[in-house]
Structures are given as C-alpha cells and as structure tokens.
N, C-alpha and C. Protein backbone atom coordinates (compact mmCIF):
# COMPACT_ATOMS: atom_id res chain seq x y z
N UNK A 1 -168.57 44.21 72.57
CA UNK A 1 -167.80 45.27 71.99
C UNK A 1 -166.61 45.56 72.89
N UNK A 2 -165.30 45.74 72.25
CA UNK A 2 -164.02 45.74 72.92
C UNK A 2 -163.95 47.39 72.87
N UNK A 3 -163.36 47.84 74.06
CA UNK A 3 -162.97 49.35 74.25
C UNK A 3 -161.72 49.62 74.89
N UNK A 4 -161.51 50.60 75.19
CA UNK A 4 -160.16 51.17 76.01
C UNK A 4 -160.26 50.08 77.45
N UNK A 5 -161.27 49.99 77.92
CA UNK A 5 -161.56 49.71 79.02
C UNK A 5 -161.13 47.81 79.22
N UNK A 6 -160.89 47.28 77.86
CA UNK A 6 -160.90 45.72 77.99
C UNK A 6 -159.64 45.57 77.53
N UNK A 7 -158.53 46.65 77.69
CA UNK A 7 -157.26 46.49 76.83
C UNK A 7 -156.15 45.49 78.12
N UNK A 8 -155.74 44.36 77.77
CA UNK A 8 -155.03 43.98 78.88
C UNK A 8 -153.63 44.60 79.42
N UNK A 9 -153.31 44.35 80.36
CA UNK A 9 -151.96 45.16 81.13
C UNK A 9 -150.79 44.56 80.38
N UNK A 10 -149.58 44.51 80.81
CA UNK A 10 -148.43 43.83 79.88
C UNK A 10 -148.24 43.08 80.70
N UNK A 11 -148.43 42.19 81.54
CA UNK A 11 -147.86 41.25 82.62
C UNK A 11 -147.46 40.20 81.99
N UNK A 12 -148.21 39.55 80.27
CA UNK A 12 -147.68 38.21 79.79
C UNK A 12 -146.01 38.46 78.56
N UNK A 13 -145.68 39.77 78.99
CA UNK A 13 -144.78 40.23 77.70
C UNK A 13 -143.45 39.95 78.27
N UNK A 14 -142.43 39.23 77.29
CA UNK A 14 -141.37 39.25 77.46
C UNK A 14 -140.03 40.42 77.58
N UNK A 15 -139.35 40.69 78.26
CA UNK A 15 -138.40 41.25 78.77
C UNK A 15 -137.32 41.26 77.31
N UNK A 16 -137.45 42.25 76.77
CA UNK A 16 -136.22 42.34 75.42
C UNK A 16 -134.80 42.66 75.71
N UNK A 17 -133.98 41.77 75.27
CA UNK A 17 -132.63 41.54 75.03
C UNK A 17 -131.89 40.99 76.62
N UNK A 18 -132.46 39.97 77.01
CA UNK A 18 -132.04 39.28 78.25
C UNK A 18 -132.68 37.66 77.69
N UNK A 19 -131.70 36.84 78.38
CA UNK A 19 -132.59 35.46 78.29
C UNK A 19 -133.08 35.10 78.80
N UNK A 20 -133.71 33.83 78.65
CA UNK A 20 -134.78 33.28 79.89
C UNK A 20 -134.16 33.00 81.09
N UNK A 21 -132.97 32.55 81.43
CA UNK A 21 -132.48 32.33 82.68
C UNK A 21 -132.61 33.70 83.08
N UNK A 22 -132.04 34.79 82.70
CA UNK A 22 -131.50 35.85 83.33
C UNK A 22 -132.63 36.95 84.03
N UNK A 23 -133.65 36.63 83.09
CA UNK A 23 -135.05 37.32 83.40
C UNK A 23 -136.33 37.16 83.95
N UNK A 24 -136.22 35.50 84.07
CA UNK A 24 -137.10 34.55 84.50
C UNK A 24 -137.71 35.00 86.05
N UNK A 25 -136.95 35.35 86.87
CA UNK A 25 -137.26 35.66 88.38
C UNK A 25 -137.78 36.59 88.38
N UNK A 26 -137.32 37.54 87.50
CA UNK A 26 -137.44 39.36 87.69
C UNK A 26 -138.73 39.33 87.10
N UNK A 27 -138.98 38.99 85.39
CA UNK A 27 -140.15 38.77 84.76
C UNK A 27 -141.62 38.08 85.55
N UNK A 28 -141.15 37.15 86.72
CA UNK A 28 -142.17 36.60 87.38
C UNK A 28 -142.82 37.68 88.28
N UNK A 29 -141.83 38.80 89.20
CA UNK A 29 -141.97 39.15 90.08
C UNK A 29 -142.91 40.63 89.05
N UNK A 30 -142.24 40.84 87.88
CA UNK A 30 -142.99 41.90 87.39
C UNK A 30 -144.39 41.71 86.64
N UNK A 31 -144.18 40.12 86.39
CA UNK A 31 -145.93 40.22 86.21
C UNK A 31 -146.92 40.19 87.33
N UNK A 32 -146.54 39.31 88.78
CA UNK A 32 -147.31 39.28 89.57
C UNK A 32 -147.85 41.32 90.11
N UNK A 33 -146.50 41.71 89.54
CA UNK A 33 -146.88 43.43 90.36
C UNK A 33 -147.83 44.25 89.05
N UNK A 34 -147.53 43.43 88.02
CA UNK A 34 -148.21 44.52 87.21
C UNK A 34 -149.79 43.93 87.21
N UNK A 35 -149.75 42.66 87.65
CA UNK A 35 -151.82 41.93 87.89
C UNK A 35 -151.84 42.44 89.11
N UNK A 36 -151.17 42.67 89.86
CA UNK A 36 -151.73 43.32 91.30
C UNK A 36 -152.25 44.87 90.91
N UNK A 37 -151.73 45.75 89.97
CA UNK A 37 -151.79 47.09 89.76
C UNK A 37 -152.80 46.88 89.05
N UNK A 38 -153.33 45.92 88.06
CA UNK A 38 -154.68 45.85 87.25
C UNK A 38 -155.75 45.68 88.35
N UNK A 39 -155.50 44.67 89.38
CA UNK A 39 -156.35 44.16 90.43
C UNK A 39 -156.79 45.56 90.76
N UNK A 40 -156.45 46.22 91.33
CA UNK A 40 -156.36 47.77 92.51
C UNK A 40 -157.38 48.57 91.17
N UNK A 41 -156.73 48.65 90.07
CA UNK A 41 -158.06 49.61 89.03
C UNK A 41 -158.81 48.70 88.96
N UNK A 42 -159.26 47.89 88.83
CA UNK A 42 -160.47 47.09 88.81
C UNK A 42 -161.33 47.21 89.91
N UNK A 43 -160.59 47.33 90.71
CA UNK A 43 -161.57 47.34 91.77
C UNK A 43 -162.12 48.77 92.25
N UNK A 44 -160.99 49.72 92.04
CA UNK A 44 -161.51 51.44 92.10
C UNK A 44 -162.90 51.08 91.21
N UNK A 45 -162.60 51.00 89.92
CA UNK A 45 -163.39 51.21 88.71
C UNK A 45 -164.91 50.20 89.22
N UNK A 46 -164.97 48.68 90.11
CA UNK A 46 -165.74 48.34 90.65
C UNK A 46 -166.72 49.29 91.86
N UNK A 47 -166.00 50.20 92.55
CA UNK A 47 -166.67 50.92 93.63
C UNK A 47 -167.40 51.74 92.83
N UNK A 48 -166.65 52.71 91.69
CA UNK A 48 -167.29 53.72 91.61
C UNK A 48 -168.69 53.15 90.87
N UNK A 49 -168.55 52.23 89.93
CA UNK A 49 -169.89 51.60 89.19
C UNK A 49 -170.35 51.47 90.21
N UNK A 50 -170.43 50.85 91.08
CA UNK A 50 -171.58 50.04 92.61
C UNK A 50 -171.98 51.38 92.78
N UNK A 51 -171.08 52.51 93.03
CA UNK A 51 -171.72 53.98 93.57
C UNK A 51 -172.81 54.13 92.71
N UNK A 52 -172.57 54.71 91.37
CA UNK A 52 -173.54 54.65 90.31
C UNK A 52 -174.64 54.18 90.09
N UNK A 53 -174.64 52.58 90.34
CA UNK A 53 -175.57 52.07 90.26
C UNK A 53 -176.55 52.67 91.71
N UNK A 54 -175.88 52.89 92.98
CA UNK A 54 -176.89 53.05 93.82
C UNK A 54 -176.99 54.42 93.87
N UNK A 55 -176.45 55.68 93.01
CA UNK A 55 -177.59 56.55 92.50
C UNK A 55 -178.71 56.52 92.14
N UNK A 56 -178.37 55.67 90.79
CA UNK A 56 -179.45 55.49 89.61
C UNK A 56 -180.43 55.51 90.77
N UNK A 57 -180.28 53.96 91.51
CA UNK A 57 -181.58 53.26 92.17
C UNK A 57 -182.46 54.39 92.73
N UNK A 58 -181.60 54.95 93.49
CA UNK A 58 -181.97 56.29 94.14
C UNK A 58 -182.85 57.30 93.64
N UNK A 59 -182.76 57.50 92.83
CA UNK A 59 -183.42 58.58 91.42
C UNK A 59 -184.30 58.11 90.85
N UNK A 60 -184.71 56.51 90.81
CA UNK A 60 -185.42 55.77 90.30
C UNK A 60 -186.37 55.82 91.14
N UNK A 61 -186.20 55.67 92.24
CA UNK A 61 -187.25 55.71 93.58
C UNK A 61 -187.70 57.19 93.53
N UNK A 62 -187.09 57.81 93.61
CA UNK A 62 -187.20 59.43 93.69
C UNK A 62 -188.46 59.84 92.49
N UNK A 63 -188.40 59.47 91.41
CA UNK A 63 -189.04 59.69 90.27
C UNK A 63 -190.32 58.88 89.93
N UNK A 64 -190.45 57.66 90.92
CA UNK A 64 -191.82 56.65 91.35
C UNK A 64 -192.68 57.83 92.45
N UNK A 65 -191.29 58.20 93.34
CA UNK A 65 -192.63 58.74 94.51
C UNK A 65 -193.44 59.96 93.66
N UNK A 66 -191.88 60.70 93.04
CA UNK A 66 -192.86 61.99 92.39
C UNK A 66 -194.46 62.05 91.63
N UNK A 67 -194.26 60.81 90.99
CA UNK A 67 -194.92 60.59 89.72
C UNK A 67 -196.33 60.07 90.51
N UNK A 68 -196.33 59.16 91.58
CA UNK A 68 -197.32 59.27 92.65
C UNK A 68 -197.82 60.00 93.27
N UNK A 69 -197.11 61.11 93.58
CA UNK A 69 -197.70 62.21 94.03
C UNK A 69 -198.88 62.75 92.79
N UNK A 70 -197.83 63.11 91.54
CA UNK A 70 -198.62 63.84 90.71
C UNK A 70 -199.85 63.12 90.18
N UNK A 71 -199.82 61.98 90.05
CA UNK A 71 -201.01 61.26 89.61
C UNK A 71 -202.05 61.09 90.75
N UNK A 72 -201.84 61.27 92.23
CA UNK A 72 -202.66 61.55 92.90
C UNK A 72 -203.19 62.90 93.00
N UNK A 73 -202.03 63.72 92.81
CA UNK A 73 -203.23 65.19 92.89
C UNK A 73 -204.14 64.96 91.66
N UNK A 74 -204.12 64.63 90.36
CA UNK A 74 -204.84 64.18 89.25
C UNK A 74 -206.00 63.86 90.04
N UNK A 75 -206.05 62.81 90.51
CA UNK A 75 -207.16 62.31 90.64
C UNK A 75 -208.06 62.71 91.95
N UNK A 76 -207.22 63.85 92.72
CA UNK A 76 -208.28 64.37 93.66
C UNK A 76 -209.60 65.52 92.67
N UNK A 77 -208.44 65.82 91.53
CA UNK A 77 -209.15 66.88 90.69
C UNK A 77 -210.19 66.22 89.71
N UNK A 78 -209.91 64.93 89.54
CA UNK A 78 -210.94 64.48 89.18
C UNK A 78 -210.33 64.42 87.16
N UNK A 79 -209.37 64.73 87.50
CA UNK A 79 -208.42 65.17 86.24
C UNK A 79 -207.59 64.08 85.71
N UNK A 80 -207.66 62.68 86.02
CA UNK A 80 -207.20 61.25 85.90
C UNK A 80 -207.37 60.96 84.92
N UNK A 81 -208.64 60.98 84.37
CA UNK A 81 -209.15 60.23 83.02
C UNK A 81 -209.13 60.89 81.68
N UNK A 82 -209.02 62.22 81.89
CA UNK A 82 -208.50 63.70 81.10
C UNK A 82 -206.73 63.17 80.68
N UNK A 83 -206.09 62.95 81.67
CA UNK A 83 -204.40 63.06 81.97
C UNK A 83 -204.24 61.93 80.96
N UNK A 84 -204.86 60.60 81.50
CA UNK A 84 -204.32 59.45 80.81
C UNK A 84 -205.10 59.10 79.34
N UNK A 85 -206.11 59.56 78.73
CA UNK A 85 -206.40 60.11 77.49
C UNK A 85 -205.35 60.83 76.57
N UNK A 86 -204.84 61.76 76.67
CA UNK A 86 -203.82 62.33 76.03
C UNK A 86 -202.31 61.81 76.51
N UNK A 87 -202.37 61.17 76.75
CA UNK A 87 -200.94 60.85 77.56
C UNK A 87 -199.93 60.00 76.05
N UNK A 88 -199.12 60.16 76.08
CA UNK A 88 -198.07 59.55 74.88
C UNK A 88 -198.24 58.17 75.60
N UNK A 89 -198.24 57.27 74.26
CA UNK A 89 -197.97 55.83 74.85
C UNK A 89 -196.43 55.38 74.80
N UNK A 90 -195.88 55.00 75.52
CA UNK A 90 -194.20 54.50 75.71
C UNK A 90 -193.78 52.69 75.05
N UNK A 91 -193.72 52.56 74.47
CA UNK A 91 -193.43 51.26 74.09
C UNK A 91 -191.77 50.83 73.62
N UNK A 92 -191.46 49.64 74.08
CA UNK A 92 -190.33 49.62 74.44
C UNK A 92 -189.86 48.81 72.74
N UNK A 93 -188.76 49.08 72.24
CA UNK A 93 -188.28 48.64 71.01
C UNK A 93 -187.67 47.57 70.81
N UNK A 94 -187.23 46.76 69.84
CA UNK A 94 -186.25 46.00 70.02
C UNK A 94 -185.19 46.22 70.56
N UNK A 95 -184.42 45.25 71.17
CA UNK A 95 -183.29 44.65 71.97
C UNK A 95 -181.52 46.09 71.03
N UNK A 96 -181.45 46.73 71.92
CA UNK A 96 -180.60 47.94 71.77
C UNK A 96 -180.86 49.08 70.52
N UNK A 97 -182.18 49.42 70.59
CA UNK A 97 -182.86 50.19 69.95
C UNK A 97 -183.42 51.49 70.94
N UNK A 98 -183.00 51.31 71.99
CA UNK A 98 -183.90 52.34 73.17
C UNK A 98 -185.45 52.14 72.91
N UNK A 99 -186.07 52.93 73.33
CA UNK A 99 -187.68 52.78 73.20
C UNK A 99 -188.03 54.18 72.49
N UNK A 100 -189.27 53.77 72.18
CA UNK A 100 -190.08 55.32 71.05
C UNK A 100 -190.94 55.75 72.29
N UNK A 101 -191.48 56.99 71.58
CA UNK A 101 -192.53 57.58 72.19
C UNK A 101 -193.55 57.61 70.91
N UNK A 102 -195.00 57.54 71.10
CA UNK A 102 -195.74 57.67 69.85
C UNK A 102 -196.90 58.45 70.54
N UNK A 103 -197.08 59.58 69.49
CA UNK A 103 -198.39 60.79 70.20
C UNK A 103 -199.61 60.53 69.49
C-alpha cells in the first residue's frame, strides 16, 4: 500500500523553459542536493522507528515480567487452576485480520 510516506522527491524532474545545455550542470547539482535532503529524512524517520521499536521491546518485556508475577501469586493461592478455567482463549486470525478473543 502506497502513502504520503512513499511519495518520491523531485530530483528526476526537468527544469522548465531552459535547455538541456543550459540546465544540465545546475539540474545535476540540484538533483544530487535534493537525494541528499531525502537521504537526511530517511534516516531521521529511520532513528525514530529503531527508537520505537526499542520501546515496544521494552514494554513487551515489561508486560512478560508482570504477567509472571501475577500468575505466580495465582499459584501460591492455589488459585491457578480456578484462573486458567475461565480465562478467554486468544487465537490468532488470518493474515491482517488482528486476532479474536472468544469467552
């Protein structure tokens, strides 16, 4: 899927009402600056995703330890087999469908 985000820069566009001799140098020098200026957002737009992603990870871990914790106090209480009896089953859906919950 194409978005705002896949729109290309103008670096391959011709220079209106000049000819090719006259624009040829200038046109070279302005595409190399306008792929250098795509280069530089690409790569912002690369950090901040990498950041992102090593949130997520972060939160992901964060939400394993929790969930260990809580399933261990469960089972000091003896409350394990109670918990996972009623528990919703999670099953994952087809391929860009997200997943269901079923009670």
């Amino acid at each position: 899927m194409r978005g705002v985000r896949n729109i290309r820069g103008v670096a391959g566009r011709l220079i209106r009402g000049a000819t090719a001799a006259e624009s040829r140098d200038h046109q070279l020098f302005m595409q190399i600056t306008v792929l250098e200026m795509e280069k530089a957002r690409r790569g912002v737009e690369r950090q901040a995703a990498l950041r992102r992603m090593v949130e997520i990870d972060e939160r992901m871990a964060e939400i394993a330890q929790e969930r260990s914790a809580l399933l261990g106090k469960l089972s000091e209480r003896g409350s394990l087999a109670l918990a996972t009896e009623g528990a919703p089953e999670v099953a994952l859906a087809a391929a860009g469908t997200g997943f269901r919950i079923r009670y």
